[in-house]
C-alpha atoms as a PDB file:
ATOM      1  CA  UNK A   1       4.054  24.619  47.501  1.00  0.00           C
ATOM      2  CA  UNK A   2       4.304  23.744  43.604  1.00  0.00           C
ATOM      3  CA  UNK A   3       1.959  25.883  41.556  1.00  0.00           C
ATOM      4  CA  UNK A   4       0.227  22.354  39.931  1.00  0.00           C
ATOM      5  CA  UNK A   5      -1.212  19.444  41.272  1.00  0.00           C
ATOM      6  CA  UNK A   6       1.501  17.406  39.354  1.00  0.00           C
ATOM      7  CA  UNK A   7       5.167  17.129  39.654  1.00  0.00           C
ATOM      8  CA  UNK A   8       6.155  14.658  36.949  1.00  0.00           C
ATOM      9  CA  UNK A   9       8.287  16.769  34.585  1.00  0.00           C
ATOM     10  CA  UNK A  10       9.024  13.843  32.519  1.00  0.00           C
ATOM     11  CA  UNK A  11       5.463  12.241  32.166  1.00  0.00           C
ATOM     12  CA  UNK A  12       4.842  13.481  28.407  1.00  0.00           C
ATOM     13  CA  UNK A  13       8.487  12.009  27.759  1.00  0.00           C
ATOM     14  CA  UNK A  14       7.628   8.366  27.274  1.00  0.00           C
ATOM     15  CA  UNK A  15       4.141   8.181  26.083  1.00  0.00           C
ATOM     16  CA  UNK A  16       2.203  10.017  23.028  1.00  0.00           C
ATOM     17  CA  UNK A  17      -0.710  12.060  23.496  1.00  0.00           C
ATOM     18  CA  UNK A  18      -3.121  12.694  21.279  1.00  0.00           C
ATOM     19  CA  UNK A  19      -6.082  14.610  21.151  1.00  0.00           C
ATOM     20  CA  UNK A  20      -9.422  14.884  18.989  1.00  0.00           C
ATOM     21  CA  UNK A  21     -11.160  18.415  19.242  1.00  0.00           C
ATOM     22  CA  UNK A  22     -14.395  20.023  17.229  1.00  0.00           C
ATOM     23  CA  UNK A  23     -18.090  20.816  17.622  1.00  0.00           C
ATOM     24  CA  UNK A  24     -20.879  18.583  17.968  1.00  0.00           C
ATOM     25  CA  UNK A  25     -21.258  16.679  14.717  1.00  0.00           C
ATOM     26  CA  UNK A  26     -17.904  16.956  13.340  1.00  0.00           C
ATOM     27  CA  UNK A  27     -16.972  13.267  13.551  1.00  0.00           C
ATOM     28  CA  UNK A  28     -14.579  12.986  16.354  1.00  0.00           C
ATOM     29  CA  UNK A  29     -16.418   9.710  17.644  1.00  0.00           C
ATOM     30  CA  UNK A  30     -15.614   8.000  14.070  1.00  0.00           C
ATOM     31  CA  UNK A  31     -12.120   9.846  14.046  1.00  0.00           C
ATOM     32  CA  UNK A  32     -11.466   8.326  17.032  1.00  0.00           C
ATOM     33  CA  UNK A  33     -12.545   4.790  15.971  1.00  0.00           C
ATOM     34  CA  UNK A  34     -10.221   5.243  12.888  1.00  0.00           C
ATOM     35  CA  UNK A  35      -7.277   6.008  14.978  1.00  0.00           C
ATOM     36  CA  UNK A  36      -8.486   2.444  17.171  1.00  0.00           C
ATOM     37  CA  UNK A  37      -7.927   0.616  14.153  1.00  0.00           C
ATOM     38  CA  UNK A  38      -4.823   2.093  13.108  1.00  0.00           C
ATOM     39  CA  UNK A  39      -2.730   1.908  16.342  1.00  0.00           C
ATOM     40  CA  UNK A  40      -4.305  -1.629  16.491  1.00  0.00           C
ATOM     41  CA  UNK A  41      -2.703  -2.625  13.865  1.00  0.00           C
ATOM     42  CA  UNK A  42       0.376  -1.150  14.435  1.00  0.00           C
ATOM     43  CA  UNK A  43       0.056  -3.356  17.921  1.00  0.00           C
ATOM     44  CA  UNK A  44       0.318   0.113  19.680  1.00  0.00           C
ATOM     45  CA  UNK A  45      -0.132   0.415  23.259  1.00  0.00           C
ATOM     46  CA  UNK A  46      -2.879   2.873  23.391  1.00  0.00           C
ATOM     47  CA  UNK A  47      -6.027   3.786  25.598  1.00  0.00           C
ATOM     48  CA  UNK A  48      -9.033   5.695  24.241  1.00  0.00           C
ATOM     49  CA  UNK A  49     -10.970   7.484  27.024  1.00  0.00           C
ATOM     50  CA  UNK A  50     -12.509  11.372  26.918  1.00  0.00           C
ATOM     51  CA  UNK A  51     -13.753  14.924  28.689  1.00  0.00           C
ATOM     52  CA  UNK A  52     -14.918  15.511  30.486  1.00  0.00           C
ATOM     53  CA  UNK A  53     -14.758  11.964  31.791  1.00  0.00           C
ATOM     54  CA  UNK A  54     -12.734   9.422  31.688  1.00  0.00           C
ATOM     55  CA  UNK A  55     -13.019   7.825  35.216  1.00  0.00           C
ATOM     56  CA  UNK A  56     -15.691   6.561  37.604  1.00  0.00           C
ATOM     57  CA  UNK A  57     -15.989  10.025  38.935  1.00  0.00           C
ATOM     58  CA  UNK A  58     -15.337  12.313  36.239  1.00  0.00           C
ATOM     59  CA  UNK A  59     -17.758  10.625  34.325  1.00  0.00           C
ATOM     60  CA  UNK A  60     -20.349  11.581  36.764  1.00  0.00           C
ATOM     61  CA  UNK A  61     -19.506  15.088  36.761  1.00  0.00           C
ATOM     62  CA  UNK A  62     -20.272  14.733  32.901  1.00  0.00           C
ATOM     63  CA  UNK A  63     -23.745  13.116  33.531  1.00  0.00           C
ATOM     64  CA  UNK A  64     -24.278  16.442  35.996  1.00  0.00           C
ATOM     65  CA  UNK A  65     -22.776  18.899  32.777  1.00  0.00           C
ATOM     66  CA  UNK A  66     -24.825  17.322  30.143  1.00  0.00           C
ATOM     67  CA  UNK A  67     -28.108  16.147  31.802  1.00  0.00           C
ATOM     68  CA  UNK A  68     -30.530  19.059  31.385  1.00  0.00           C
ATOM     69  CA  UNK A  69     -32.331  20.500  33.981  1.00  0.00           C
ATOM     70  CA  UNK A  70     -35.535  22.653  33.857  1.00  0.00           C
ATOM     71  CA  UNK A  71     -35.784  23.245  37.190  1.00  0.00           C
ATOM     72  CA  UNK A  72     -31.924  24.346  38.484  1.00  0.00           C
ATOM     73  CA  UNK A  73     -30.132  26.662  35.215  1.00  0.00           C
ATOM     74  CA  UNK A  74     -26.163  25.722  35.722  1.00  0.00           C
ATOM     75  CA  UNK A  75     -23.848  28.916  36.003  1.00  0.00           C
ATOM     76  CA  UNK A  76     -21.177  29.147  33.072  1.00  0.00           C
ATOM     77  CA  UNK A  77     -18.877  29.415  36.517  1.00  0.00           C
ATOM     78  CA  UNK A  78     -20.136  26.409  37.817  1.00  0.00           C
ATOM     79  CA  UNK A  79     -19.918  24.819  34.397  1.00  0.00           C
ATOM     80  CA  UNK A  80     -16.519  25.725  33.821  1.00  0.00           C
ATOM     81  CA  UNK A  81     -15.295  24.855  37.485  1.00  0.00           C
ATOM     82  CA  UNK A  82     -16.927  21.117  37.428  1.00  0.00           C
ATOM     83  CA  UNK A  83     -15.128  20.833  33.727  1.00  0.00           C
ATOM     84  CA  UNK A  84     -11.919  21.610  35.785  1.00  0.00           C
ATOM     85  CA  UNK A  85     -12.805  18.971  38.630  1.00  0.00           C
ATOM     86  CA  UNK A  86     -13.340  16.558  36.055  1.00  0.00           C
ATOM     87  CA  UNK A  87     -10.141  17.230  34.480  1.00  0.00           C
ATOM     88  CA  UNK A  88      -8.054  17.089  37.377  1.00  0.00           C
ATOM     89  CA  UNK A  89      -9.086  13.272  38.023  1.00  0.00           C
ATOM     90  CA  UNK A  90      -9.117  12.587  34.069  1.00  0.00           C
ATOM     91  CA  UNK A  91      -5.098  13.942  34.206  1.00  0.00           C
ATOM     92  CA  UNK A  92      -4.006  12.438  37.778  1.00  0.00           C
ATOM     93  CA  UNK A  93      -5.969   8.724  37.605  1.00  0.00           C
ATOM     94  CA  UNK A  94      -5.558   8.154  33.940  1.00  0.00           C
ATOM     95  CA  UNK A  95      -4.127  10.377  31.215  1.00  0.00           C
ATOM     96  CA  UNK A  96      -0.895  10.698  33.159  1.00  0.00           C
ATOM     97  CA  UNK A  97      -0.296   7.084  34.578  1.00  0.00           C
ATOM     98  CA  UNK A  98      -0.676   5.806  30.761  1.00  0.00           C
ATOM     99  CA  UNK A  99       1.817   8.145  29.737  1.00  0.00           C
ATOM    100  CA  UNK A 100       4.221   7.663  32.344  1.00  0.00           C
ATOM    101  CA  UNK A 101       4.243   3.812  31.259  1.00  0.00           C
ATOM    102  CA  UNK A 102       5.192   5.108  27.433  1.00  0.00           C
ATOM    103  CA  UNK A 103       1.353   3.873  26.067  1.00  0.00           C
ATOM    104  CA  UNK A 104      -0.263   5.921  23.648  1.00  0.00           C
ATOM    105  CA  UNK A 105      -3.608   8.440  25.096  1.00  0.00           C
ATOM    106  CA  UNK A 106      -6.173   9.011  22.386  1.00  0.00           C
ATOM    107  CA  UNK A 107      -8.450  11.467  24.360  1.00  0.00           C
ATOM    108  CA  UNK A 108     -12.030  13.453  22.696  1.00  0.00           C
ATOM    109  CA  UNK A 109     -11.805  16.651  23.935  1.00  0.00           C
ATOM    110  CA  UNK A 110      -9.176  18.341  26.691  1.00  0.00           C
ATOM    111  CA  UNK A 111      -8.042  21.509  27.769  1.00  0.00           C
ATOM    112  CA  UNK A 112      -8.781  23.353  24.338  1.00  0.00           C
ATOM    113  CA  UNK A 113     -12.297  22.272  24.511  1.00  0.00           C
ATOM    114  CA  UNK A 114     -12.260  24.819  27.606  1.00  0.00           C
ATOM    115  CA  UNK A 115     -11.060  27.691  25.783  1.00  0.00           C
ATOM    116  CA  UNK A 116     -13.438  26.977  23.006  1.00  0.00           C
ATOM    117  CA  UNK A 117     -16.650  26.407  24.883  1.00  0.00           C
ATOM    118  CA  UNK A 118     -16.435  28.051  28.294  1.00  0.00           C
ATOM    119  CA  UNK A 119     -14.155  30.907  26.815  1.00  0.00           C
ATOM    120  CA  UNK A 120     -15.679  31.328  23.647  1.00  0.00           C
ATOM    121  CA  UNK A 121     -19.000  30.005  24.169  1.00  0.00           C
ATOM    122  CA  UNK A 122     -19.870  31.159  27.286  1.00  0.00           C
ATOM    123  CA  UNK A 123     -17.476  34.526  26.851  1.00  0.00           C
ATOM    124  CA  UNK A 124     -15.505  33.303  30.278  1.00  0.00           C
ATOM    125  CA  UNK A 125     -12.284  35.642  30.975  1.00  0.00           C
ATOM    126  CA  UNK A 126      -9.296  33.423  29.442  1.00  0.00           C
ATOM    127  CA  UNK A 127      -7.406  35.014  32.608  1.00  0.00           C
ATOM    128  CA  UNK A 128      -9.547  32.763  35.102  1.00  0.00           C
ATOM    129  CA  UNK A 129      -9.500  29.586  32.477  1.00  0.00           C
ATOM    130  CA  UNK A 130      -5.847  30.643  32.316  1.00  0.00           C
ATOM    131  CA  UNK A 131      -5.244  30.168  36.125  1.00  0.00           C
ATOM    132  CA  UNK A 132      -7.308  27.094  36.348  1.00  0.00           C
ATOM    133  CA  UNK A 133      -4.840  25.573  33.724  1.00  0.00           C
ATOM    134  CA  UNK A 134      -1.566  26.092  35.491  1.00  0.00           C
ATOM    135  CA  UNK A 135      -3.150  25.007  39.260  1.00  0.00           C
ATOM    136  CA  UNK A 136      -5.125  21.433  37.453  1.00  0.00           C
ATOM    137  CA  UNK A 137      -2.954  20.740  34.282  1.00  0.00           C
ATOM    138  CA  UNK A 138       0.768  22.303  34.608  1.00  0.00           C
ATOM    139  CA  UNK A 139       2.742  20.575  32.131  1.00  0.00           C
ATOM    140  CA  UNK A 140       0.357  18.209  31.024  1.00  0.00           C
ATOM    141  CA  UNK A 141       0.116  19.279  27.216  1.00  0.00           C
ATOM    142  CA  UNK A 142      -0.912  16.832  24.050  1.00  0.00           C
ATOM    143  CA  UNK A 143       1.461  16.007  22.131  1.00  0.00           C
ATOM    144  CA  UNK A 144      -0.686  16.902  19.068  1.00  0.00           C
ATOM    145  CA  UNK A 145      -4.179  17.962  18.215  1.00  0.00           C
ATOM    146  CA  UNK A 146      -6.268  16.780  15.362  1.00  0.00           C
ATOM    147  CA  UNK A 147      -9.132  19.937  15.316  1.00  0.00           C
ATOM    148  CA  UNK A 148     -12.316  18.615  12.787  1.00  0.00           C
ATOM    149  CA  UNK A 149     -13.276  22.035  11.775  1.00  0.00           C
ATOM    150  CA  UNK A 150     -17.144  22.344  10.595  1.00  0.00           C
ATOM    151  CA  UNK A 151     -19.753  25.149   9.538  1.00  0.00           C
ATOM    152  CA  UNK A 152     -21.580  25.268  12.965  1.00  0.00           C
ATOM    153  CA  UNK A 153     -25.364  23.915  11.123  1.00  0.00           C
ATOM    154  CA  UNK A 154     -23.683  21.335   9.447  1.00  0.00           C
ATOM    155  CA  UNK A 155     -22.477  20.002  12.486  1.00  0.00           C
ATOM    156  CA  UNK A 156     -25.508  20.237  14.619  1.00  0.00           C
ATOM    157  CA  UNK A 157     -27.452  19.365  11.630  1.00  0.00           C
ATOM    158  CA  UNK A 158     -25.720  16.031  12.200  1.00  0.00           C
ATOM    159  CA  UNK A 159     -25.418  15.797  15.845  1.00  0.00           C
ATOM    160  CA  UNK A 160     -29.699  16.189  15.625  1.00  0.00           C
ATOM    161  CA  UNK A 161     -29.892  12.365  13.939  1.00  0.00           C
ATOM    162  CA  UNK A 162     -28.385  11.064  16.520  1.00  0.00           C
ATOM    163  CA  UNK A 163     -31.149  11.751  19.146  1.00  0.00           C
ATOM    164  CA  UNK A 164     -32.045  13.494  22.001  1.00  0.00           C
ATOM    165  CA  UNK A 165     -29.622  16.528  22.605  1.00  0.00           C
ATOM    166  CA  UNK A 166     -27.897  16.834  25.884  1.00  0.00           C
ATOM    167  CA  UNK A 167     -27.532  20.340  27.415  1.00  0.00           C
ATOM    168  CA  UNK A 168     -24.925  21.832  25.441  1.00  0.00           C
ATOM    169  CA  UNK A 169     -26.339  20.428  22.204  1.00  0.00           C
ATOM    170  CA  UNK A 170     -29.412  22.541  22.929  1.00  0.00           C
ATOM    171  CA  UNK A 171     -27.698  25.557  22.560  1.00  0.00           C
ATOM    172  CA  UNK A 172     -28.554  28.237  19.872  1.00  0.00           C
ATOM    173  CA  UNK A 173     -26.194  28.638  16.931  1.00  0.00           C
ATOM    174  CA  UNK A 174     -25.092  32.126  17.472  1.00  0.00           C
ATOM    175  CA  UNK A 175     -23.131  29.350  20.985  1.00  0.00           C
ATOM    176  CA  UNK A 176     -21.204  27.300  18.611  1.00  0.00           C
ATOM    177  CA  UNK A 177     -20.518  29.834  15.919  1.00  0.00           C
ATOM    178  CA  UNK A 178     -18.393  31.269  19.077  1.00  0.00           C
ATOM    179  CA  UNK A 179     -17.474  28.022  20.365  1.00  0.00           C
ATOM    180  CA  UNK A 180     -16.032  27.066  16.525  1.00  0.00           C
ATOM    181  CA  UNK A 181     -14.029  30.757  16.626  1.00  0.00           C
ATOM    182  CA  UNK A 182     -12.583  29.541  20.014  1.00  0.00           C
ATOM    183  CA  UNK A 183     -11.489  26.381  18.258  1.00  0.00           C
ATOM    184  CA  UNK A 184      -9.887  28.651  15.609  1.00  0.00           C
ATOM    185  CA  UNK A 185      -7.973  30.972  17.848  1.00  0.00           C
ATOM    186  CA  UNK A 186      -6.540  28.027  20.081  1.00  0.00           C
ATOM    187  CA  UNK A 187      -5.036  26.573  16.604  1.00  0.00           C
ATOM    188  CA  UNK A 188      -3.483  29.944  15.719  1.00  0.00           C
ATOM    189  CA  UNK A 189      -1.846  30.175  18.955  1.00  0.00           C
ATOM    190  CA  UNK A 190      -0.654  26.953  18.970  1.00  0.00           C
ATOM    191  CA  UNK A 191      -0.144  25.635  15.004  1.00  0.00           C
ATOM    192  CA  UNK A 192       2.605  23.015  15.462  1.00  0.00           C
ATOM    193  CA  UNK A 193       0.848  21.479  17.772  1.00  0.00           C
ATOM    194  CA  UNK A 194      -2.373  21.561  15.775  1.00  0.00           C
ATOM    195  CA  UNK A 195      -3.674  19.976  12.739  1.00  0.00           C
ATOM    196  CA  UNK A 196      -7.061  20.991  11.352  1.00  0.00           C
ATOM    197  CA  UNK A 197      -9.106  19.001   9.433  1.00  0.00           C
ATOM    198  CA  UNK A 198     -12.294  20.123   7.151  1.00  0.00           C
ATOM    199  CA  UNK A 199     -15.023  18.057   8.138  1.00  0.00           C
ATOM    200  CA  UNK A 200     -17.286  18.760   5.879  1.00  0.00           C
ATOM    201  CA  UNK A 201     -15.484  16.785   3.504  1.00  0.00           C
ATOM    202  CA  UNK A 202     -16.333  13.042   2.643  1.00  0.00           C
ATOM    203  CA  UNK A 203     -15.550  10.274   5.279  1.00  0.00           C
ATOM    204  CA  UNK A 204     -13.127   9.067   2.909  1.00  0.00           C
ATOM    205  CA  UNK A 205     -11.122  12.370   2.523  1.00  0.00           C
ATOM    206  CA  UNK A 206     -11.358  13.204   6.404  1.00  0.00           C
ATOM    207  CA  UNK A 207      -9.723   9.354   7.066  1.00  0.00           C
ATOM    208  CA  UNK A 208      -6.464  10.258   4.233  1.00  0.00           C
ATOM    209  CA  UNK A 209      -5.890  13.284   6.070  1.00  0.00           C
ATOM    210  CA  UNK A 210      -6.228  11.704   9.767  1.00  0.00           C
ATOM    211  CA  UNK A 211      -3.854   9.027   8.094  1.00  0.00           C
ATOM    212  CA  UNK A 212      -1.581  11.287   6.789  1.00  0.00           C
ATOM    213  CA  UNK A 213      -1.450  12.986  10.276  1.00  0.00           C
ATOM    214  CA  UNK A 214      -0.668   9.656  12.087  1.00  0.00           C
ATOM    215  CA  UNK A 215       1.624   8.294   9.947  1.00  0.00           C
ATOM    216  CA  UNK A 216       3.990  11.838  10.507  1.00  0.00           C
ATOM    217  CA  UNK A 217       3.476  11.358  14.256  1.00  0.00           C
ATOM    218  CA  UNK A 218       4.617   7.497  13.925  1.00  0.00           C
ATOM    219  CA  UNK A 219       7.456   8.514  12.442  1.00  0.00           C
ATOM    220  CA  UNK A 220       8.815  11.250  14.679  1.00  0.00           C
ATOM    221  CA  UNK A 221      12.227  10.322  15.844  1.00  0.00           C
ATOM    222  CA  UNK A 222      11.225  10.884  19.698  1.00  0.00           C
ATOM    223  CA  UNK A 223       8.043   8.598  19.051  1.00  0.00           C
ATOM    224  CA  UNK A 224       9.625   5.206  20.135  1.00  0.00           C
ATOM    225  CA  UNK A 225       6.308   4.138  22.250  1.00  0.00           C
END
């Protein structure tokens, strides 16, 4: 019996995966929108989705993550095990049919944003997030990460305009000070595969840098998608 759910060796061959990772309030939703209009007008076969989410299903295990609920407190287990379930329909229904047919996946949030906020946040053993990564994602790995790196208030300074704050949002500080150090550590682990932007910079400056960024990864002489 393989040790994943997936045995496509060559599925992150043909396509390019891309993925947008921060705090609340760092931006990724505009990032995101940027890199729309760019691989639109590079006529790029592309498909934006997110995490957890991303299908019919998976986005109802993010209504159950982010809804609060005064009545039933959710376990950081059961938190990080429905973030997993999620993922494993995200990966097998869309990330990896998309890549297997060479498009381009644009994707807010994946498997760092475990590390960083179950990990980090909720001070999870990596060991158990560890083994839940080689059973639900194997091989699956993005192509490149784009981390929008923030002061903690800032960012939920901003994510506070933009009205009511789901479960997570509701956290205390002290959460995504840890959740931000997560973010920090995955990048140091992994730096050619991630690029970190300061978000606290002007729209303007944060856009030159994504461009920057995407114009490298056009250019790679194994990006023919």
């Amino acid at each position: 019996m393989p040790d994943t759910l997936y045995s496509w060796p060559d599925a992150l061959t043909r396509g390019v995966f891309l993925t947008i990772e921060g705090i609340e309030g760092v931006g990724k939703s505009t990032a995101v929108h940027y890199i729309r209009d760019y691989l639109l007008a590079l006529k790029k076969d592309f498909i934006l989705t997110r995490e957890p989410g991303g299908t019919k299903l998976a986005e109802a295990i993010r209504e159950l993550l982010l809804r609060p609920d005064p009545h039933e407190i959710m376990t950081r287990e059961a938190e990080l095990l429905l973030m997993f379930a999620s993922r494993a329909q995200h990966i097998a229904n869309v990330i990896l049919p998309a890549l297997q047919a060479g498009k381009w996946v644009v994707s807010d949030r994946f498997l760092d944003a475990s590390y960083a906020y179950q990990g980090g946040g909720r001070k999870i053993d990596t060991a158990r997030i560890d083994m839940l990564t080689q059973w639900i994602v194997g091989n699956v790995k993005p192509t490149l990460t784009i981390l929008l790196d923030a002061d903690p208030a800032v960012g939920l300074a901003r994510a506070k305009n933009r009205g009511p704050q789901d479960r997570i949002e509701q956290e205390k500080i002290d959460f995504f000070e840890r959740v931000r150090n997560g973010y920090l550590v995955c990048a140091k682990q992994d730096p050619t595969r991630f690029h970190i932007i300061n978000a606290n910079q002007p729209l303007e400056k944060v856009q030159d840098e994504l461009k920057k960024i995407l114009d490298l990864l056009i250019t790679r002489p194994d990006s023919d998608s």
